[in-house]
Protein backbone atom coordinates (compact mmCIF):
# COMPACT_ATOMS: atom_id res chain seq x y z
CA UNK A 1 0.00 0.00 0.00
CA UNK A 2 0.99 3.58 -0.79
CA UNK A 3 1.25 6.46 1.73
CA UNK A 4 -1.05 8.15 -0.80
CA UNK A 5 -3.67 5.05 -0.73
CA UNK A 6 -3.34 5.29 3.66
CA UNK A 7 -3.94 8.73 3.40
CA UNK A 8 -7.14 8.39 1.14
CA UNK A 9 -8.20 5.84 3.49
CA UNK A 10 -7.43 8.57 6.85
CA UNK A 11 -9.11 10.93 4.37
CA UNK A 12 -12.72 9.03 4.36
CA UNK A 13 -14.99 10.13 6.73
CA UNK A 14 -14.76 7.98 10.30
CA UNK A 15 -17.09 8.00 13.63
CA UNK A 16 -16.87 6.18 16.60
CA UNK A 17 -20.27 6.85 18.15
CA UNK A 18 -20.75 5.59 21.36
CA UNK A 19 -18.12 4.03 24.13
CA UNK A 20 -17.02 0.99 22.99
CA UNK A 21 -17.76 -2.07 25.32
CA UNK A 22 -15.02 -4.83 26.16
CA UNK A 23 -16.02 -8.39 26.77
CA UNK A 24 -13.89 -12.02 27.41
CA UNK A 25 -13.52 -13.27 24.40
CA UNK A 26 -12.79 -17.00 23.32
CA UNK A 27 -10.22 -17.33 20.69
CA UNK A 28 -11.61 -17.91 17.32
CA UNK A 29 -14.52 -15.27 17.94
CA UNK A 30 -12.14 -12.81 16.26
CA UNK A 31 -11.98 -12.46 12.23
CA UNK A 32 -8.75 -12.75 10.41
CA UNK A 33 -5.95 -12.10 11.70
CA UNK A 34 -7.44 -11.59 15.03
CA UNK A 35 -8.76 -14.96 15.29
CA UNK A 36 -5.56 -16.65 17.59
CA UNK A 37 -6.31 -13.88 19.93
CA UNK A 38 -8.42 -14.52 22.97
CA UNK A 39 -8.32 -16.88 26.61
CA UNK A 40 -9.51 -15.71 29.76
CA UNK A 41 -7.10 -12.65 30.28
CA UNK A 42 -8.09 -11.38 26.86
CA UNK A 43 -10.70 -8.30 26.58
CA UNK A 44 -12.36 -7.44 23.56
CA UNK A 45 -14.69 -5.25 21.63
CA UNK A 46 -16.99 -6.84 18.69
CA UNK A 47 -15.99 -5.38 15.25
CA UNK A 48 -17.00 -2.02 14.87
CA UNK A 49 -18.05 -0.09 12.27
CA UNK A 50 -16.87 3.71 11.86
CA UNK A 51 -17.49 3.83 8.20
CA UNK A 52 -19.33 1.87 5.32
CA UNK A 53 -16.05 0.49 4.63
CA UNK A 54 -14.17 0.96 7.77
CA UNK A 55 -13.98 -1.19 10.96
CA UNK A 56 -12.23 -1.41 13.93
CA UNK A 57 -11.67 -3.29 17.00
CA UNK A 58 -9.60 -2.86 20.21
CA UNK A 59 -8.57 -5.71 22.85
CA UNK A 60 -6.69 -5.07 26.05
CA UNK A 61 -4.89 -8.03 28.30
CA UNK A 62 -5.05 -8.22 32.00
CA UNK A 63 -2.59 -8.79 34.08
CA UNK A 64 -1.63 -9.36 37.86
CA UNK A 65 0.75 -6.34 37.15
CA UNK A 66 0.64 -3.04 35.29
CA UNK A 67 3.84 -4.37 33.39
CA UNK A 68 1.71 -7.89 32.15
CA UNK A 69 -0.74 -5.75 30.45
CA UNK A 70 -1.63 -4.81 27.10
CA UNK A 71 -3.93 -2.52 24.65
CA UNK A 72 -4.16 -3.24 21.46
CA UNK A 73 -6.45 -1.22 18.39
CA UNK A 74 -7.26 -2.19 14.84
CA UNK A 75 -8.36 0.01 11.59
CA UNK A 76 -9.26 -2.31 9.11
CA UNK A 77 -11.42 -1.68 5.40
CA UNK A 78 -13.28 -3.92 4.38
CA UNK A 79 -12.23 -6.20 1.00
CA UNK A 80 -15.15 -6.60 -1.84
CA UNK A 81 -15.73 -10.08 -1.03
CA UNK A 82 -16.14 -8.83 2.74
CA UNK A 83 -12.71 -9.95 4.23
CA UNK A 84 -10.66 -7.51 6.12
CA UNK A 85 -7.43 -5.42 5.28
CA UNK A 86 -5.22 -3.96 8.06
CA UNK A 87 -4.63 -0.14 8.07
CA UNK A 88 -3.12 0.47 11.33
CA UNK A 89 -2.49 -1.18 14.29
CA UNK A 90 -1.38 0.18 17.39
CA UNK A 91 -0.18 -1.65 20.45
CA UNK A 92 0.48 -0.43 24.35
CA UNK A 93 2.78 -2.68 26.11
CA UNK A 94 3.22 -0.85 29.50
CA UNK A 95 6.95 -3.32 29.89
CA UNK A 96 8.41 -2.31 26.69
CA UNK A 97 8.28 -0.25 23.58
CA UNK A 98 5.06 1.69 25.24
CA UNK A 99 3.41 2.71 22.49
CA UNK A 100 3.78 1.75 18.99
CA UNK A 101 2.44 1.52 15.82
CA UNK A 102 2.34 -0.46 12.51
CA UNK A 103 1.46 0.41 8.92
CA UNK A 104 1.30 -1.52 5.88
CA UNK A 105 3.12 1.25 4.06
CA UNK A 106 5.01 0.87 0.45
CA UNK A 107 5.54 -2.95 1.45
CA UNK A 108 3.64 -5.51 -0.05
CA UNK A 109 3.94 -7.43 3.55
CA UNK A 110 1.84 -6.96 5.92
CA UNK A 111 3.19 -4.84 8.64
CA UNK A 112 6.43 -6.82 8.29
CA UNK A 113 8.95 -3.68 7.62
CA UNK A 114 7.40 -0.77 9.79
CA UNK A 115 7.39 -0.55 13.67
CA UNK A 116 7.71 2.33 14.60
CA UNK A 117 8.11 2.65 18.96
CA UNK A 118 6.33 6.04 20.31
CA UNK A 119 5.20 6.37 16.45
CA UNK A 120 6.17 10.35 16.70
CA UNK A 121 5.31 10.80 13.28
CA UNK A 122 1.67 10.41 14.59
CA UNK A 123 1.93 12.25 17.71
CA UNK A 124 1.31 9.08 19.50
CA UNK A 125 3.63 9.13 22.27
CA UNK A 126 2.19 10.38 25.62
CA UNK A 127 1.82 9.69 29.21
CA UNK A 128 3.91 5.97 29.65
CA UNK A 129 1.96 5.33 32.99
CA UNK A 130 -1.12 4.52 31.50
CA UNK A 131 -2.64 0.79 32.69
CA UNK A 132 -4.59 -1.17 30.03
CA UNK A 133 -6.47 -2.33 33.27
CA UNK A 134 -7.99 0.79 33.87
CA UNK A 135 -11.32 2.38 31.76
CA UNK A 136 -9.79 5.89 31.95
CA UNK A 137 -6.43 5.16 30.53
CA UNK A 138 -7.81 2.49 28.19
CA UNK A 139 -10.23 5.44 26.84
CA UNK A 140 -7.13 7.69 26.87
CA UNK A 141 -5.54 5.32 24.74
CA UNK A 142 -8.58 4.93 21.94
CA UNK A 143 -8.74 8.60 22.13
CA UNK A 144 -4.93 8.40 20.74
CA UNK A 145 -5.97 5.92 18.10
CA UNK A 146 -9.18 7.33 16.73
CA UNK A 147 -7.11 10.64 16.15
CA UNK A 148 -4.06 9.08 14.44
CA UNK A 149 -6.64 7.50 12.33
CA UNK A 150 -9.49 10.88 11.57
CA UNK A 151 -11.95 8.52 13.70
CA UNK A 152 -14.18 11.58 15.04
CA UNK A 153 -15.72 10.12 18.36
CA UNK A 154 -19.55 10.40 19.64
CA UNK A 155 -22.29 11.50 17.70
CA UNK A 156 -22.36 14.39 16.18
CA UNK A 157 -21.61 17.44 17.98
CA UNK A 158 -18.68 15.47 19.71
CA UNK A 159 -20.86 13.86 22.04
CA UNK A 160 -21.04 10.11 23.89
CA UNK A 161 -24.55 10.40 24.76
């Protein structure tokens, strides 16, 4: 994918409209390449959808510490025959890297040649003591995904309600 065809996809009007609502979820419930992702310590949102061809998706993993947890968001579009393409994915490890980012940018692998820790190119890096555990800081961190992505949030008027 070209920088120009991820910026036409950034470009396309996106809303997140209400708070989106995390759940246990078995592995397998996931689509592709999400599917392997899942167990008992595993938190997830069903696919949503911010645009007629957009959806996304965020997971978080507990852990008995701060430093065993994860967040973890998904922009995908959505393929002709209905399967889904990666965008963007950005990950919050509080025990490394913090957070970082991946685009499937002028490679024709998925992912494989871009990760790009604090992503500062997309103003991503911020507060490091943010806990995946905790509702504030994991809406902190969508709030840091929807804008590196031009995901407006709430319904119109900027509203959750």
């Amino acid at each position: 994918m070209t920088p120009k065809e991820l910026a036409t996809h950034k470009a396309v009007a996106k809303r997140l409209i209400g708070v989106p609502l995390f759940k246990t979820i078995k592995r397998g419930k996931l689509p592709k390449p999400l599917h392997k992702m899942g167990g008992s310590r595993v938190q997830a949102t069903e696919l949503i959808e911010v645009s007629d061809s957009h959806r996304v998706v965020f997971l978080w993993r507990d852990g008995e510490l701060r430093t065993d947890s994860a967040f973890l968001a998904y922009l995908f579009c959505v393929l002709g025959d209905g399967g889904l393409s990666p965008l963007f994915e950005m990950h919050f490890h509080p025990s490394h890297k913090r957070v970082h980012a991946k685009l499937p940018c002028n490679t024709d692998l998925n992912f494989a040649s871009r990760l790009l820790p604090g992503a500062p190119e997309l103003a991503l890096s911020g507060r490091d003591d943010l806990d995946p555990r905790v509702d504030e800081d994991r809406g902190s961190l969508i709030e840091r995904f929807c804008a590196a992505c031009g995901i407006a949030m709430g319904k119109e008027g900027g509203l959750w309600n």
